[in-house]
Protein backbone atom coordinates (compact mmCIF):
# COMPACT_ATOMS: atom_id res chain seq x y z
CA UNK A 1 77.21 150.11 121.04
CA UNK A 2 80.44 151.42 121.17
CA UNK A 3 83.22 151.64 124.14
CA UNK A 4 82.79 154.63 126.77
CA UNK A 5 85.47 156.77 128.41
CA UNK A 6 85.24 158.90 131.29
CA UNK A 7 87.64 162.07 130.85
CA UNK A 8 90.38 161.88 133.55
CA UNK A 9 88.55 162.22 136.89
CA UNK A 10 85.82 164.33 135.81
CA UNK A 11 83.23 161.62 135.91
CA UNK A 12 82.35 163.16 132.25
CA UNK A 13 81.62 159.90 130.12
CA UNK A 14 81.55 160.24 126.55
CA UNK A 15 81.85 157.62 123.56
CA UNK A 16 85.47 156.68 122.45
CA UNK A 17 84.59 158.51 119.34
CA UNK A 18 82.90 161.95 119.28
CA UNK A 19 82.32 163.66 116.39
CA UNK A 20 83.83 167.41 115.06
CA UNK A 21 80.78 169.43 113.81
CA UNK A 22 82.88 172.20 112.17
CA UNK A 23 83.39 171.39 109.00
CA UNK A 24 79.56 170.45 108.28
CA UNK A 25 79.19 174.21 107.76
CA UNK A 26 82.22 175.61 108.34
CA UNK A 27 86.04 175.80 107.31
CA UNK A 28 86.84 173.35 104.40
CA UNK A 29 84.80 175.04 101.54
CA UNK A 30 81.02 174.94 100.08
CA UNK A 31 78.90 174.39 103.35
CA UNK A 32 76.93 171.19 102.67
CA UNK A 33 73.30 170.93 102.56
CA UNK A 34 72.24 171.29 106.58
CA UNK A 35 69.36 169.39 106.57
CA UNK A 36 71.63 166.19 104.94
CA UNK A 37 74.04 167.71 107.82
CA UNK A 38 71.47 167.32 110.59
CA UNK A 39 70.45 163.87 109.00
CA UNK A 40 74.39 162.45 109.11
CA UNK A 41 74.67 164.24 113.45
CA UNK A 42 71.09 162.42 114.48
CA UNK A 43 72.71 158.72 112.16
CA UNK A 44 76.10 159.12 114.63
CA UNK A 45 74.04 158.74 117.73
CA UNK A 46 72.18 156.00 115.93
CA UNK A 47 75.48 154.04 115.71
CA UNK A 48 76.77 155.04 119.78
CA UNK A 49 78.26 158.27 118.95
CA UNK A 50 77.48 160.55 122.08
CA UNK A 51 79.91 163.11 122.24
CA UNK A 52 79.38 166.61 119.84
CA UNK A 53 81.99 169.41 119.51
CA UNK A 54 81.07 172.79 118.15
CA UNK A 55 81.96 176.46 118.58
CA UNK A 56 80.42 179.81 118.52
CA UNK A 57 83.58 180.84 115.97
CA UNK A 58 82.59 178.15 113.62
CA UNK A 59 80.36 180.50 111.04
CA UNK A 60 80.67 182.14 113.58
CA UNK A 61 77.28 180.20 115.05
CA UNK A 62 75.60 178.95 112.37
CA UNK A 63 77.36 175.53 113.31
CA UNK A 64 75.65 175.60 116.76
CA UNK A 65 72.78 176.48 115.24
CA UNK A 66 73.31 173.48 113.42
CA UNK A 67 74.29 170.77 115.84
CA UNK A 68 71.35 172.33 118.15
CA UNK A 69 68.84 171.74 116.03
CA UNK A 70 69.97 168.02 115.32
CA UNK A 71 70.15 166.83 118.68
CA UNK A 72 67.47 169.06 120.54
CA UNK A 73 65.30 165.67 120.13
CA UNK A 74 68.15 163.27 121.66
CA UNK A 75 69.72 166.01 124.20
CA UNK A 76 69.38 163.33 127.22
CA UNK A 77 71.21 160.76 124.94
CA UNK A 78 74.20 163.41 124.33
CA UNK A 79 77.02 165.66 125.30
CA UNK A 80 77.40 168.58 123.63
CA UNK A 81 81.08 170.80 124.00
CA UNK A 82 81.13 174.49 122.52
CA UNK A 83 83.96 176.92 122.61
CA UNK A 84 84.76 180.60 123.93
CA UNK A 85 87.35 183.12 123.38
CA UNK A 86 87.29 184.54 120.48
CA UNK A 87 86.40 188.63 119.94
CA UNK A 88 82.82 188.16 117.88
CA UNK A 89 80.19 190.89 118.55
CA UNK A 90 77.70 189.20 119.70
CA UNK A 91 74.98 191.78 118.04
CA UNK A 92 76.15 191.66 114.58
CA UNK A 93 78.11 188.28 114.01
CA UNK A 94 81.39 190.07 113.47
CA UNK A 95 84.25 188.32 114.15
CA UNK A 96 86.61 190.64 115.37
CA UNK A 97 89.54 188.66 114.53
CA UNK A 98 91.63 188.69 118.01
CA UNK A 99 91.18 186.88 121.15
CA UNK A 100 88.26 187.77 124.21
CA UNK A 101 88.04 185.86 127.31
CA UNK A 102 86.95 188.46 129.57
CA UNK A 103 84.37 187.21 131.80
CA UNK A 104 81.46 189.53 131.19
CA UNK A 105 82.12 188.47 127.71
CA UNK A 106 81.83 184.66 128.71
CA UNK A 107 78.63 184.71 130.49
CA UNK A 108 76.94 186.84 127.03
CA UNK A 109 78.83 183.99 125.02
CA UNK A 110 77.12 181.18 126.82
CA UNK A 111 73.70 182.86 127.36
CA UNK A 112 74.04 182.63 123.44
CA UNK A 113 75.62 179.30 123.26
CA UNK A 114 72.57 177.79 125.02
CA UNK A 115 69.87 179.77 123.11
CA UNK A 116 71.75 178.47 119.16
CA UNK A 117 72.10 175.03 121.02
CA UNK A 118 68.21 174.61 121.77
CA UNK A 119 69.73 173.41 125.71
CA UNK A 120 69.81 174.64 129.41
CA UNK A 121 73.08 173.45 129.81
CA UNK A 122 76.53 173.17 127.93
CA UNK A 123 78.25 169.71 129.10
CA UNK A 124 81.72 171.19 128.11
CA UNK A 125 82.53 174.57 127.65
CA UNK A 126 86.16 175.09 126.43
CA UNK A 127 88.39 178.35 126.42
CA UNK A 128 88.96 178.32 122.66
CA UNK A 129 92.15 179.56 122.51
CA UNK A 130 94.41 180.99 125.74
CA UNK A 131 93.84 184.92 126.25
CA UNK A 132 97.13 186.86 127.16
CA UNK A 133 95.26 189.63 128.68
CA UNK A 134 93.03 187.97 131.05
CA UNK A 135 94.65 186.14 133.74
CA UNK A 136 93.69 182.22 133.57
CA UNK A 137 92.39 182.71 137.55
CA UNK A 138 89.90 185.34 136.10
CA UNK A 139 88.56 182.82 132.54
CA UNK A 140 88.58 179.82 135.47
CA UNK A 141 86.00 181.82 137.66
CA UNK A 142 84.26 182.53 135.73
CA UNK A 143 83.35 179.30 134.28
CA UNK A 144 83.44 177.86 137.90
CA UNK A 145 80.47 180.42 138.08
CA UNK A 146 78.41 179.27 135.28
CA UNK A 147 79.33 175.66 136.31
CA UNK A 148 77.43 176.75 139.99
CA UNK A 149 74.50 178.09 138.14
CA UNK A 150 73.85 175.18 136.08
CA UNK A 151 74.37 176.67 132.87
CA UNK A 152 77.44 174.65 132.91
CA UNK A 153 78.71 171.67 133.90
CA UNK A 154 81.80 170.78 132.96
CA UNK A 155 85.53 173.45 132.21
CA UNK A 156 88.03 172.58 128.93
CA UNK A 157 91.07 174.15 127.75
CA UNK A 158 92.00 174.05 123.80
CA UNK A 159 95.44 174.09 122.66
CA UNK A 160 96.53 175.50 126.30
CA UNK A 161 100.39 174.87 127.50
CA UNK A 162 101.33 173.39 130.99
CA UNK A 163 101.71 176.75 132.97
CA UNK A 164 97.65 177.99 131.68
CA UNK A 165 96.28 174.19 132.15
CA UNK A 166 97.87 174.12 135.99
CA UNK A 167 96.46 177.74 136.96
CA UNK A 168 92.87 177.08 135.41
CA UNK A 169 92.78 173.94 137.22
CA UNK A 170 93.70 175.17 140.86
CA UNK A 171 90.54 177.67 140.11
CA UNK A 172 88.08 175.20 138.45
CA UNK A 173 89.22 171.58 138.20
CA UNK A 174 89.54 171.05 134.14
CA UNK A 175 87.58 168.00 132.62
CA UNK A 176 89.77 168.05 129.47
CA UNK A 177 91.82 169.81 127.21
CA UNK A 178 90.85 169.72 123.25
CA UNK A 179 94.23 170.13 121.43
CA UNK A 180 95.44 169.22 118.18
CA UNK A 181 97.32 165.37 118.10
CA UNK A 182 97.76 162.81 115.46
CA UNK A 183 100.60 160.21 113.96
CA UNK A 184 101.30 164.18 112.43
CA UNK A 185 101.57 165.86 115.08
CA UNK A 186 102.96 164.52 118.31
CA UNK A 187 104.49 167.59 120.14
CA UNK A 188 101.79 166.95 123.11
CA UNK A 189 103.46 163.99 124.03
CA UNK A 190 106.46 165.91 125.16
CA UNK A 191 104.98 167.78 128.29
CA UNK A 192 100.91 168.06 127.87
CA UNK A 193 99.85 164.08 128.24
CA UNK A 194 102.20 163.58 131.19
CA UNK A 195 100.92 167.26 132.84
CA UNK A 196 97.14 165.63 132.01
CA UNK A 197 97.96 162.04 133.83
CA UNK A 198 99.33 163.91 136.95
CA UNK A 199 96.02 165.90 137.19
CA UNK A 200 93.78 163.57 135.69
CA UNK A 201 92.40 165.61 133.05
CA UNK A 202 90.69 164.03 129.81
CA UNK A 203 92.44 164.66 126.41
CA UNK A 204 90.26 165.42 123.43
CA UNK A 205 92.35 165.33 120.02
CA UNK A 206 90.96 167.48 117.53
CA UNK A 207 92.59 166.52 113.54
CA UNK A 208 92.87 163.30 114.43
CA UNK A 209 92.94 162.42 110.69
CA UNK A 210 95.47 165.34 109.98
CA UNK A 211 92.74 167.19 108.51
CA UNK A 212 92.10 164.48 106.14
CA UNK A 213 95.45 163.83 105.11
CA UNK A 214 96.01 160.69 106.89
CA UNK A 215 93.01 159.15 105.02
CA UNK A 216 95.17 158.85 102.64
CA UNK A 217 92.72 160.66 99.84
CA UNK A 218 94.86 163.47 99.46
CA UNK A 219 97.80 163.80 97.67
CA UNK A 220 100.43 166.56 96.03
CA UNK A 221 97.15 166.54 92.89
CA UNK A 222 94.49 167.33 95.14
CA UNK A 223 92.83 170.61 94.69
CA UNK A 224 90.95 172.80 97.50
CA UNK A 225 88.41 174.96 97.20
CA UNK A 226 88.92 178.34 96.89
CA UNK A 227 87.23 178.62 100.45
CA UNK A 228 89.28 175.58 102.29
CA UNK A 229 91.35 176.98 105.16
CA UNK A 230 93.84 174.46 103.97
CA UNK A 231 94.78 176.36 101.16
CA UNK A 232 96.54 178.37 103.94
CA UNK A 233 98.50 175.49 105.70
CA UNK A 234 101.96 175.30 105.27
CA UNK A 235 101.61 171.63 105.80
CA UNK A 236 99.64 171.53 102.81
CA UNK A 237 101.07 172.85 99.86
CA UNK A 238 101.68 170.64 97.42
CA UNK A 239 105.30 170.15 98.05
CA UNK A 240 104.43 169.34 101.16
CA UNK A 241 102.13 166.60 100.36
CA UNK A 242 104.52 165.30 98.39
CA UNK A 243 107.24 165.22 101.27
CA UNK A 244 104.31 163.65 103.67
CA UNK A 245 103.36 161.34 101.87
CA UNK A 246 105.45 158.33 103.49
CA UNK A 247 103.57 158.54 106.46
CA UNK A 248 100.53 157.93 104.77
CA UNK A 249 101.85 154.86 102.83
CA UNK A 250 103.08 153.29 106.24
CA UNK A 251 99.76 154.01 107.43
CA UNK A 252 98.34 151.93 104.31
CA UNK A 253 100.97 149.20 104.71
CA UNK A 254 99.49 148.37 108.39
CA UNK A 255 95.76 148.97 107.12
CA UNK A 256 96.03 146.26 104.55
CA UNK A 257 97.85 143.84 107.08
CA UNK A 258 94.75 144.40 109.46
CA UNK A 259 92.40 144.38 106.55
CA UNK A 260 91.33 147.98 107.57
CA UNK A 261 91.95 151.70 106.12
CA UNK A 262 94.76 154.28 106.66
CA UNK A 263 92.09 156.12 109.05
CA UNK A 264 90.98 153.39 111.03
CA UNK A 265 94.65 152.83 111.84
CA UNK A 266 95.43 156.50 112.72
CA UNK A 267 92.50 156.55 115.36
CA UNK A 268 93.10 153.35 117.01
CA UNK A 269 96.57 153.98 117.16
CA UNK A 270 95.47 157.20 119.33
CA UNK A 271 92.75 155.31 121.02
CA UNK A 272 95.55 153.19 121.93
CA UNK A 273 98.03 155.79 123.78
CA UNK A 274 95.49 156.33 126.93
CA UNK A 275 91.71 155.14 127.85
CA UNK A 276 90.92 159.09 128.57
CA UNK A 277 91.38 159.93 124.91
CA UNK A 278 88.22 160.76 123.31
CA UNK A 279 89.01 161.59 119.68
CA UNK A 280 86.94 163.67 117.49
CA UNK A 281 87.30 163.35 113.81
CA UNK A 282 85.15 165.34 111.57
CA UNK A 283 83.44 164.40 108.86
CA UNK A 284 80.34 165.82 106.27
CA UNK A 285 80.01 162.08 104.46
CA UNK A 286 78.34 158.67 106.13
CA UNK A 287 80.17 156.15 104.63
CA UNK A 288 83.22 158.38 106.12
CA UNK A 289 81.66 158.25 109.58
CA UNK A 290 80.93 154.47 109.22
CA UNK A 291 84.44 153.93 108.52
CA UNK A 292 85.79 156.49 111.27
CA UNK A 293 83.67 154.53 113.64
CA UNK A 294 85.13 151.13 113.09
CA UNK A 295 88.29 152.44 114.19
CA UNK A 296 87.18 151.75 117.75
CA UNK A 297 86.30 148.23 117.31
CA UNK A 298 90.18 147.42 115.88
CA UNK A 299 92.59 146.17 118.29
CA UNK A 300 95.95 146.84 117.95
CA UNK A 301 98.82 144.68 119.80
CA UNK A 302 101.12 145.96 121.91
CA UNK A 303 103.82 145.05 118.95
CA UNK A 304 101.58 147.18 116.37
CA UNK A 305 101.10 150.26 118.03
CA UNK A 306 105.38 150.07 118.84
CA UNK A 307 105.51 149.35 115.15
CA UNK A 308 103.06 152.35 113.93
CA UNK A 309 104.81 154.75 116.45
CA UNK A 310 108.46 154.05 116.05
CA UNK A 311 108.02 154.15 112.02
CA UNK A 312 106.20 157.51 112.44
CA UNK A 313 108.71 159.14 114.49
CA UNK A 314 111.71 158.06 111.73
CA UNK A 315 109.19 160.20 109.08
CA UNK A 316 109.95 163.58 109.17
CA UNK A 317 106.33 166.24 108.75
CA UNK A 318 107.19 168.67 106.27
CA UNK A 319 105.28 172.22 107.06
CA UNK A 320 104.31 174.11 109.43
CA UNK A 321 100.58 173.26 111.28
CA UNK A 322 99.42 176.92 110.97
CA UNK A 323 99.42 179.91 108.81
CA UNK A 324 101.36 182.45 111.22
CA UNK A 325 98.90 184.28 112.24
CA UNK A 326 96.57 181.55 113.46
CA UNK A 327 100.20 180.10 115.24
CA UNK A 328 100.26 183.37 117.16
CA UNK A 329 97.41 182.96 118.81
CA UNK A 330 98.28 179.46 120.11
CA UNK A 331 99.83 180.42 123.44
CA UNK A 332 102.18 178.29 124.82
């Protein structure tokens, strides 16, 4: 089975690889078929997967929907994280399109949450995105609150800065923070994993793959769907691509030395940088999940990972991570 770790002090043990449920119906074009969906959720448990991240936003909910009704027969066997903070109406679906972490509106969320996820409790329950007009003490209590009822039982942050991550945790100790971080995007090494050390908080990197770039089965050819929100990513136009490519041939180089692939590299390199990061790349195919998985069995020396890093840092990312809109409402 594979390798555990506990995020920061939390005592919240999940495998070293979860799994990102959002694009199996959600996000990078034509929805697969759910039930092969539900099928490829219940075969990642099979192979030691026990950690499952979803979101109301993703549909919005037909992705809870989704994950609840694949693991409502192994719920003992799993932990299940879902997200808050975004302005849906929670009668008609609607997603508003701004930013709602009142607390009246996070109890309706995860009265919700819990009904789509077939559960009494949500193991995780992350802030989504930080609100600007509700104070961090306010979004922490109420959580805390849930987390006293049961409903709850453990408080994340995504994509949160230093100054939101302290104040939440002075309210309601946070288990982990979910935040974009890759060999393509390494800002959170500047101030975020030292800040999560110091408080012992779990880290949770979401795009671990680089939305599929680092795969290396995308290049400056590749067409989208019409529907693919990476059509929108500055990061991936096709000039882009082209520019970002070196970083996926270094990442091939090293794969065929350790007789592995471009992704297995990029997620043991992460794996590597701390034993409280939990990864969670996504993924609709099996044979993609196989391979994902194997990434946790590959050991990487102390000389390889200086070797992966160092070379990464001397390739400059071309683009932007975020159309500006969806940048705005990451604040830092």
């Amino acid at each position: 089975m594979m390798q555990q770790r506990t995020l920061g002090k939390s005592g919240l043990t999940v495998s070293a690889l979860g799994l990102g449920c959002m694009g199996m119906s959600f996000g990078y074009g034509q929805a697969p078929d759910q039930q092969e969906m539900i099928q490829l959720i219940r075969a990642a448990v099979e192979q030691g997967v026990t950690f499952f991240d979803t979101a109301e936003v993703y549909g919005p909910w037909v992705n809870e929907e989704l994950v609840g009704e694949a693991l409502q027969p192994l719920r003992e066997q799993v932990v299940i994280a879902t997200k808050f903070g975004f302005d849906i109406d929670q009668a008609t679906g609607q997603n508003c399109g701004g930013l709602n972490s009142q607390p009246a509106h996070i109890r309706q969320v995860v009265e919700n949450s819990l009904r789509r996820l077939r559960t009494d409790r949500i193991d995780l329950l992350y802030q989504h995105r930080v609100d600007p007009n509700v104070p961090m003490e306010d979004v922490a209590g109420a959580v805390r609150d849930l987390i006293q009822e049961g409903k709850v039982k453990h408080f994340g942050l995504s994509e949160a800065g230093v100054e939101a991550i302290r104040r939440a945790h002075a309210v309601q100790p946070v288990a982990a923070l979910q935040s974009e971080y890759s060999l393509w995007w390494r800002e959170p090494e500047q101030e975020i994993l030292p800040t999560l050390e110091e408080l012992g908080i779990g880290f949770v990197p979401f795009s671990p793959l680089g939305k599929g770039f680092l795969t290396g089965k995308i290049d400056e050819n590749t067409q989208f769907d019409k529907s693919d929100f990476r059509n929108t990513v500055p990061r991936f136009s096709p000039e882009a691509r082209k520019a970002n490519q070196a970083l996926v041939d270094l990442l091939g180089r090293i794969a065929r030395d350790k007789q592995a692939t471009p992704a297995q590299i990029a997620l043991a390199w992460l794996l590597a940088q701390k034993p409280w990061i939990a990864p969670i790349p996504g993924t609709t195919k099996l044979h993609r999940l196989e391979e994902n998985l194997g990434a946790a069995a590959l050991q990487l020396s102390a000389d390889d990972l200086r070797e992966i890093g160092s070379a990464a840092a001397h390739i400059p990312v071309t683009g932007a991570r975020y159309a500006e809109a969806q940048q705005k409402m990451i604040n830092r």
